[in-house]
C-alpha atoms as a PDB file:
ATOM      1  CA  UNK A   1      46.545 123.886 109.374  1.00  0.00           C
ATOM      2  CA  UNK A   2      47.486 127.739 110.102  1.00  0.00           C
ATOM      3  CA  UNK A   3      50.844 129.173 109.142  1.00  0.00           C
ATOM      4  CA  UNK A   4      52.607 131.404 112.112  1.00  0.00           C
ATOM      5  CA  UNK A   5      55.689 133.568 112.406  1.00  0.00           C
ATOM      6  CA  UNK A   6      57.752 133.182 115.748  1.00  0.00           C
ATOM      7  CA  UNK A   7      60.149 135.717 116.488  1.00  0.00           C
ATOM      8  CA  UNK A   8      62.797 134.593 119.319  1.00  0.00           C
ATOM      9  CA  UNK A   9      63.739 137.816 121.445  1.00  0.00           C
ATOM     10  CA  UNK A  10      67.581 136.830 121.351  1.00  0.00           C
ATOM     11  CA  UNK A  11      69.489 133.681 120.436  1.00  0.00           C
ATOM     12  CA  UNK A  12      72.332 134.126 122.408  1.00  0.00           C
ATOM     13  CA  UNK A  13      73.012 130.965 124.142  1.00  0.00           C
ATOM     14  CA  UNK A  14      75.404 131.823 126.672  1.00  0.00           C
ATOM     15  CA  UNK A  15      79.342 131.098 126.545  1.00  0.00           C
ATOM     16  CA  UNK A  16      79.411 132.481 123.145  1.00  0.00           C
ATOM     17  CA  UNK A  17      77.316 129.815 122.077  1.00  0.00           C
ATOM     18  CA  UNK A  18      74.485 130.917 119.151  1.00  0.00           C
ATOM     19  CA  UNK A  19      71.695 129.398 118.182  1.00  0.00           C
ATOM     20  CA  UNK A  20      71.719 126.890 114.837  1.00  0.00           C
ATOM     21  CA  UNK A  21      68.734 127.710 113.137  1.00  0.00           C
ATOM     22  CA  UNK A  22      68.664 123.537 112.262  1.00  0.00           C
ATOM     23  CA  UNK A  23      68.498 123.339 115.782  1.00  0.00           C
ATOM     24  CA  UNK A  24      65.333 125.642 115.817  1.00  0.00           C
ATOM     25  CA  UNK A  25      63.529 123.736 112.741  1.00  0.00           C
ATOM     26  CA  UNK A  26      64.430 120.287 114.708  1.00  0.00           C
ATOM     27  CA  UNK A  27      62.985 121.674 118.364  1.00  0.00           C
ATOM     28  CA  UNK A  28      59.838 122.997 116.251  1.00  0.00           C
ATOM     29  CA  UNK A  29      59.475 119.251 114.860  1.00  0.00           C
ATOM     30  CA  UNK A  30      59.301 117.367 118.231  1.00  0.00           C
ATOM     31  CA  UNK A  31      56.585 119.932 119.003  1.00  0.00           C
ATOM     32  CA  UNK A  32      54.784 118.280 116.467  1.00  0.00           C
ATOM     33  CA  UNK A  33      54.947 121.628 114.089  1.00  0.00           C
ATOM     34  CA  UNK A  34      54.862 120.771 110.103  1.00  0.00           C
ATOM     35  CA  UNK A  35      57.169 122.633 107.686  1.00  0.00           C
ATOM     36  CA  UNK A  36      58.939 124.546 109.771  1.00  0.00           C
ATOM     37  CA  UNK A  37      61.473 126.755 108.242  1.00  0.00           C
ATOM     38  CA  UNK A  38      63.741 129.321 109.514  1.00  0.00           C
ATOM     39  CA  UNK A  39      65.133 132.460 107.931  1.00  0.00           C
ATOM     40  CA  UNK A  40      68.443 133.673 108.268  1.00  0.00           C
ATOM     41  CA  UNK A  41      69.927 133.122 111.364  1.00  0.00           C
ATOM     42  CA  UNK A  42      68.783 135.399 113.593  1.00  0.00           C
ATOM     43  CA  UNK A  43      65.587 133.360 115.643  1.00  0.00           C
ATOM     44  CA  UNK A  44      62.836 133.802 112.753  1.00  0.00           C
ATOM     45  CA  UNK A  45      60.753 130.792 112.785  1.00  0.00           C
ATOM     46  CA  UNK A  46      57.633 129.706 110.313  1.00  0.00           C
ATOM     47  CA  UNK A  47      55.797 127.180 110.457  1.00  0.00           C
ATOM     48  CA  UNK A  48      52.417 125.009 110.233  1.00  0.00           C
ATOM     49  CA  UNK A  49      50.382 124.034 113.187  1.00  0.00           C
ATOM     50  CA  UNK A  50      46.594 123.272 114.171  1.00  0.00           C
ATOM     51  CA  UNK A  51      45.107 126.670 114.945  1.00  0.00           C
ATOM     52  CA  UNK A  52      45.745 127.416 118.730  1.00  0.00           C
ATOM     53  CA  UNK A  53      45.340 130.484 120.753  1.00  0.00           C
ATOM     54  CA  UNK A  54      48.523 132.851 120.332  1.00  0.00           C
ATOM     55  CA  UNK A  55      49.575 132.463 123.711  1.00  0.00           C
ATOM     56  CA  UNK A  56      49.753 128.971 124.228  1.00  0.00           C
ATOM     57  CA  UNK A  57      51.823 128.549 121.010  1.00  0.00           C
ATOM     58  CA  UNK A  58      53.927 131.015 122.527  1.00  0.00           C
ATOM     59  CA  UNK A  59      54.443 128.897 126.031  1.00  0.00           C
ATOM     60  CA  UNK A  60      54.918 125.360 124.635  1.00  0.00           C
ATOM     61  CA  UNK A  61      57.455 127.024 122.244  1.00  0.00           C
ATOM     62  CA  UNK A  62      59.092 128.685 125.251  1.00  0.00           C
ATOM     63  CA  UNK A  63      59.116 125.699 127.220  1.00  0.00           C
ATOM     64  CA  UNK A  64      60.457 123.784 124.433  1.00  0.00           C
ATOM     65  CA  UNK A  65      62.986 126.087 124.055  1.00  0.00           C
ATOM     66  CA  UNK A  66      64.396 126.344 127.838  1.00  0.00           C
ATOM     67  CA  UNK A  67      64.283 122.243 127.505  1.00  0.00           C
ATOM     68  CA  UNK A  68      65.997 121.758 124.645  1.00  0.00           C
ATOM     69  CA  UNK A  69      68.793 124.805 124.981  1.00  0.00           C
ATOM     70  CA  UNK A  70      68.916 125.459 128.629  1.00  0.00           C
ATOM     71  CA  UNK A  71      68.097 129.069 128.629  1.00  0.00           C
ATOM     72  CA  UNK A  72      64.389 130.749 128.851  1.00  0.00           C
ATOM     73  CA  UNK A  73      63.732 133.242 125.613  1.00  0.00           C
ATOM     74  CA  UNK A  74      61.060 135.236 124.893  1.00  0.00           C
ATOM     75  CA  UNK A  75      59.218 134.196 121.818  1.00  0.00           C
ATOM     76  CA  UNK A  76      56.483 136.197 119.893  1.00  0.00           C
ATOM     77  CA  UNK A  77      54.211 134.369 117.540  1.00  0.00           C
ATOM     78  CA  UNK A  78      51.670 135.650 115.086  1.00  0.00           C
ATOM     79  CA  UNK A  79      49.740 134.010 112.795  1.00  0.00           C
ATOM     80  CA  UNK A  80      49.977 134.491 109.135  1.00  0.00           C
ATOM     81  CA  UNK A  81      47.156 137.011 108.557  1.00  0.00           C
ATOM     82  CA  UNK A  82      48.536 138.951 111.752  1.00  0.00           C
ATOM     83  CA  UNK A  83      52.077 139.003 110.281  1.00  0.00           C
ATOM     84  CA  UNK A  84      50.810 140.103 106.629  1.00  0.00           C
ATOM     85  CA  UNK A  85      49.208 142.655 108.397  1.00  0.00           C
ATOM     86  CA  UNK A  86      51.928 143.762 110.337  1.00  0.00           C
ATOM     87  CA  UNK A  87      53.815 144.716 106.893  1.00  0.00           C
ATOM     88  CA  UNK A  88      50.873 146.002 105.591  1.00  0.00           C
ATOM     89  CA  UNK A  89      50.847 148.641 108.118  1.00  0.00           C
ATOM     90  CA  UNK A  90      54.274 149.518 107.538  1.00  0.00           C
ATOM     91  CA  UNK A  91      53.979 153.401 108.039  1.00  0.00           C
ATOM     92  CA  UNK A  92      57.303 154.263 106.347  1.00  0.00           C
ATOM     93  CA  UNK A  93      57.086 152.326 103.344  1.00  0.00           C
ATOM     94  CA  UNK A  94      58.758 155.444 101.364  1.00  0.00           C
ATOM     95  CA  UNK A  95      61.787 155.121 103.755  1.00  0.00           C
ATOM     96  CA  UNK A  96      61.503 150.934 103.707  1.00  0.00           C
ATOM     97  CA  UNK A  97      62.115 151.252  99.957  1.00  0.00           C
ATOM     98  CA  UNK A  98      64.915 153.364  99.751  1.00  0.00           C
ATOM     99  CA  UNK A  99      66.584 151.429 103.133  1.00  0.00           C
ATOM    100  CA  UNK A 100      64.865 148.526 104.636  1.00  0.00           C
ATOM    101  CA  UNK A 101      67.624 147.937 107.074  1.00  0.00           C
ATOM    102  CA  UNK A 102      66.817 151.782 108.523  1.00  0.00           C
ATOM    103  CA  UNK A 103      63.192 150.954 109.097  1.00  0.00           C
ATOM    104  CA  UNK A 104      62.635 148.429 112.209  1.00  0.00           C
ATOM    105  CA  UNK A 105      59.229 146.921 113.642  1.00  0.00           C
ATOM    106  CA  UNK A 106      59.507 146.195 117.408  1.00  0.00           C
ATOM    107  CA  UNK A 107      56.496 143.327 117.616  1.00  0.00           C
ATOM    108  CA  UNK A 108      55.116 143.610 121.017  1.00  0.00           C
ATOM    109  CA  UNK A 109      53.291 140.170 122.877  1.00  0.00           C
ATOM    110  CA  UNK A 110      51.345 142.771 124.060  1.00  0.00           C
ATOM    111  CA  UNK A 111      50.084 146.036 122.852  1.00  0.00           C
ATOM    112  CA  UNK A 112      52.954 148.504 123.521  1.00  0.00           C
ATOM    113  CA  UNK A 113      52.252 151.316 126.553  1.00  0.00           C
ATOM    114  CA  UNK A 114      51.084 154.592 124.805  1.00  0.00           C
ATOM    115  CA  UNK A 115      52.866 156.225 127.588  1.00  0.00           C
ATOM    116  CA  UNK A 116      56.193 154.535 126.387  1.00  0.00           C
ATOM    117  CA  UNK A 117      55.812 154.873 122.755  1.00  0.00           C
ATOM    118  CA  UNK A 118      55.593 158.661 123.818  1.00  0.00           C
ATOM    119  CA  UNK A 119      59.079 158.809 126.276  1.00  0.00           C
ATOM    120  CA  UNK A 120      60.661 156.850 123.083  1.00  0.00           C
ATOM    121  CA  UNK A 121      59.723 159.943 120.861  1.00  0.00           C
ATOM    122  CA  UNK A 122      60.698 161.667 123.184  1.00  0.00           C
ATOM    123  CA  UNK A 123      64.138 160.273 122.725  1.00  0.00           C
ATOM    124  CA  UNK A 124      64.507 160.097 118.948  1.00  0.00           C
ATOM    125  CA  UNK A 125      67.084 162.501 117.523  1.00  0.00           C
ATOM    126  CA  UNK A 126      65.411 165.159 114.407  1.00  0.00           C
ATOM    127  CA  UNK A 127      66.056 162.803 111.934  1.00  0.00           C
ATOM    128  CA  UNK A 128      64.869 159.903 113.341  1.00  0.00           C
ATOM    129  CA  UNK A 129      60.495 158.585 113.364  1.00  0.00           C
ATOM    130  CA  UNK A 130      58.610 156.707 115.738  1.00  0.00           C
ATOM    131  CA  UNK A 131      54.895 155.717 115.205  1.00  0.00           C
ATOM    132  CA  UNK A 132      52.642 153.240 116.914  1.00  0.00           C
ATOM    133  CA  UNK A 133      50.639 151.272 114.862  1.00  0.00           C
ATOM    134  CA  UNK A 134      48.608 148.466 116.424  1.00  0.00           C
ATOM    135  CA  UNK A 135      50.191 148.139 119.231  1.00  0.00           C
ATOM    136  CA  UNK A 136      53.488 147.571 117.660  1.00  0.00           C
ATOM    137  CA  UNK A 137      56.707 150.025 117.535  1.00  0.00           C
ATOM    138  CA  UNK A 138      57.640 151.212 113.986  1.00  0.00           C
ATOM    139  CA  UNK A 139      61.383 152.938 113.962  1.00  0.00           C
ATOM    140  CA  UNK A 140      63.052 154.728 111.190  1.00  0.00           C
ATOM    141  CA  UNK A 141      66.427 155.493 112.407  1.00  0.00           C
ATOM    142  CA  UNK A 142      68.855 158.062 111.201  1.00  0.00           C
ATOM    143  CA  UNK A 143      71.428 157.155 108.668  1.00  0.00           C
ATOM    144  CA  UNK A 144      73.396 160.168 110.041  1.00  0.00           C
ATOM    145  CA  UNK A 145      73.751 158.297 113.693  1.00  0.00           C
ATOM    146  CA  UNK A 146      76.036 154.590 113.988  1.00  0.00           C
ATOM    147  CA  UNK A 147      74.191 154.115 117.031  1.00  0.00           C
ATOM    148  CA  UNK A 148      70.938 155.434 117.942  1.00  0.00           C
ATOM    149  CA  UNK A 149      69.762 156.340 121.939  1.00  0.00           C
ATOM    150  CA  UNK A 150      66.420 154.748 121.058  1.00  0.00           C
ATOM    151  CA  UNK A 151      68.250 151.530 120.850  1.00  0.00           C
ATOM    152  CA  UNK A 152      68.990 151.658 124.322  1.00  0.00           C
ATOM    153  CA  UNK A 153      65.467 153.052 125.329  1.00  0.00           C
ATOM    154  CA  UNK A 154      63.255 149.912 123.515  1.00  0.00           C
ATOM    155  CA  UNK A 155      63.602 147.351 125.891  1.00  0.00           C
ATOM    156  CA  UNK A 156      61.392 144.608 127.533  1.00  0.00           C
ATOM    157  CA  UNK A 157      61.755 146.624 131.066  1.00  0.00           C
ATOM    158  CA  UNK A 158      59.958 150.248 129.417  1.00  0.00           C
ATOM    159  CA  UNK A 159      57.984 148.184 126.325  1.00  0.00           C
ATOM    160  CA  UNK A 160      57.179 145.130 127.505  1.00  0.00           C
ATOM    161  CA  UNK A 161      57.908 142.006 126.312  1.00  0.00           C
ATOM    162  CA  UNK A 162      58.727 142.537 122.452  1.00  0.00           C
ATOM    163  CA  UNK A 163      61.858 141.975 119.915  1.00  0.00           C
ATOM    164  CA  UNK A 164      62.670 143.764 116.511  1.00  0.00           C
ATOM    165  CA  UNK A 165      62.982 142.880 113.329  1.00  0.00           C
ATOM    166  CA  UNK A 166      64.015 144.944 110.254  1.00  0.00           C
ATOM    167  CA  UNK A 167      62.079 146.159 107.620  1.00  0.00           C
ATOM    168  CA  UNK A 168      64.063 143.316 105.241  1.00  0.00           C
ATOM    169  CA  UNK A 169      63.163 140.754 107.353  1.00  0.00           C
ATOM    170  CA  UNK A 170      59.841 141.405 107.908  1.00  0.00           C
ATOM    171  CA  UNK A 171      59.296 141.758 103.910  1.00  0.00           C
ATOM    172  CA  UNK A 172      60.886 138.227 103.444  1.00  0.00           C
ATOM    173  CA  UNK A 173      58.749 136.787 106.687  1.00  0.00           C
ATOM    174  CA  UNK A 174      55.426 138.404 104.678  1.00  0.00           C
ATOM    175  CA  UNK A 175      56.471 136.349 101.449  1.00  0.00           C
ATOM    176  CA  UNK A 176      57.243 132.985 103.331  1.00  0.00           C
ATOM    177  CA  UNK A 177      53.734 133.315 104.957  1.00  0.00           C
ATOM    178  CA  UNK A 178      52.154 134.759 101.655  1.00  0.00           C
ATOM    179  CA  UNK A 179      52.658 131.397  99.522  1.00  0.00           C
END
């Protein structure tokens, strides 16, 4: 059995309806997932499964998902070695100590577009980083700012099909997959 992350884009249900993460654990069961587990309650989903090709993990759990809650969301899976070392990569782990809700991962299905990693530098005020590690979107926004333009800018339409997750979050994620 492998261990995999999957990240659900946004759990918004519609109607002001949200997402119970038992919900999520119970939807990953059917699927015939073991252990699955959620943190917090914000679409972050682990779990065991026969090792499978990325992508086809990602479709049944789509699929499953439109079924179960009537609405399509985009879900990025990794497996555990490609989630440990996603926070291994971590670029501002200086920053991530200080503030890990100030430094943000965007984890891209597919390798983000150099060209857009570049207009969403392009975009970040002084105080703010962005660096591309692996394909993935590493933000350390400014303290300074309640909102941030880049917010705006890192969407599926210019990225690609991604979602973000905080530098607390993806510390906790690591541990859950590291046991």
């Amino acid at each position: 059995m492998q261990t995999y992350v999957a990240l659900l884009y946004s759990i918004g249900l519609g109607d002001g309806r949200r997402l119970v993460m038992s919900d999520l654990k119970a939807m990953a069961y059917e699927l015939g997932f073991k252990n699955p587990r959620t943190l917090v309650a914000t679409g972050n989903l682990v779990f065991e499964a026969r090792a499978a090709r990325i992508s086809s993990l990602e479709q049944r759990l789509e699929t499953a998902f439109e079924k179960t809650f009537g609405r399509h969301v985009d879900i990025i899976v990794r497996d555990a070695g490609g989630w440990l070392k996603l926070a291994a990569a971590n670029p501002f782990s200086t920053e991530s100590a200080e503030a890990g809700d100030q430094v943000a991962v965007r984890v891209m299905r597919e390798r983000a577009p150099a060209v857009a990693v570049a207009a969403l530098q392009a975009r970040a005020a002084e105080d703010e980083k962005i660096l591309w590690v692996d394909g993935d979107i590493w933000v350390f926004f400014s303290r300074e700012r309640p909102t941030s333009r880049l917010l705006a800018a890192m969407n599926h339409k210019r990225l690609g099909i991604g979602t973000s997750r905080n530098w607390n979050t993806v510390r906790k994620l690591a541990e859950m997959v590291g046991k």
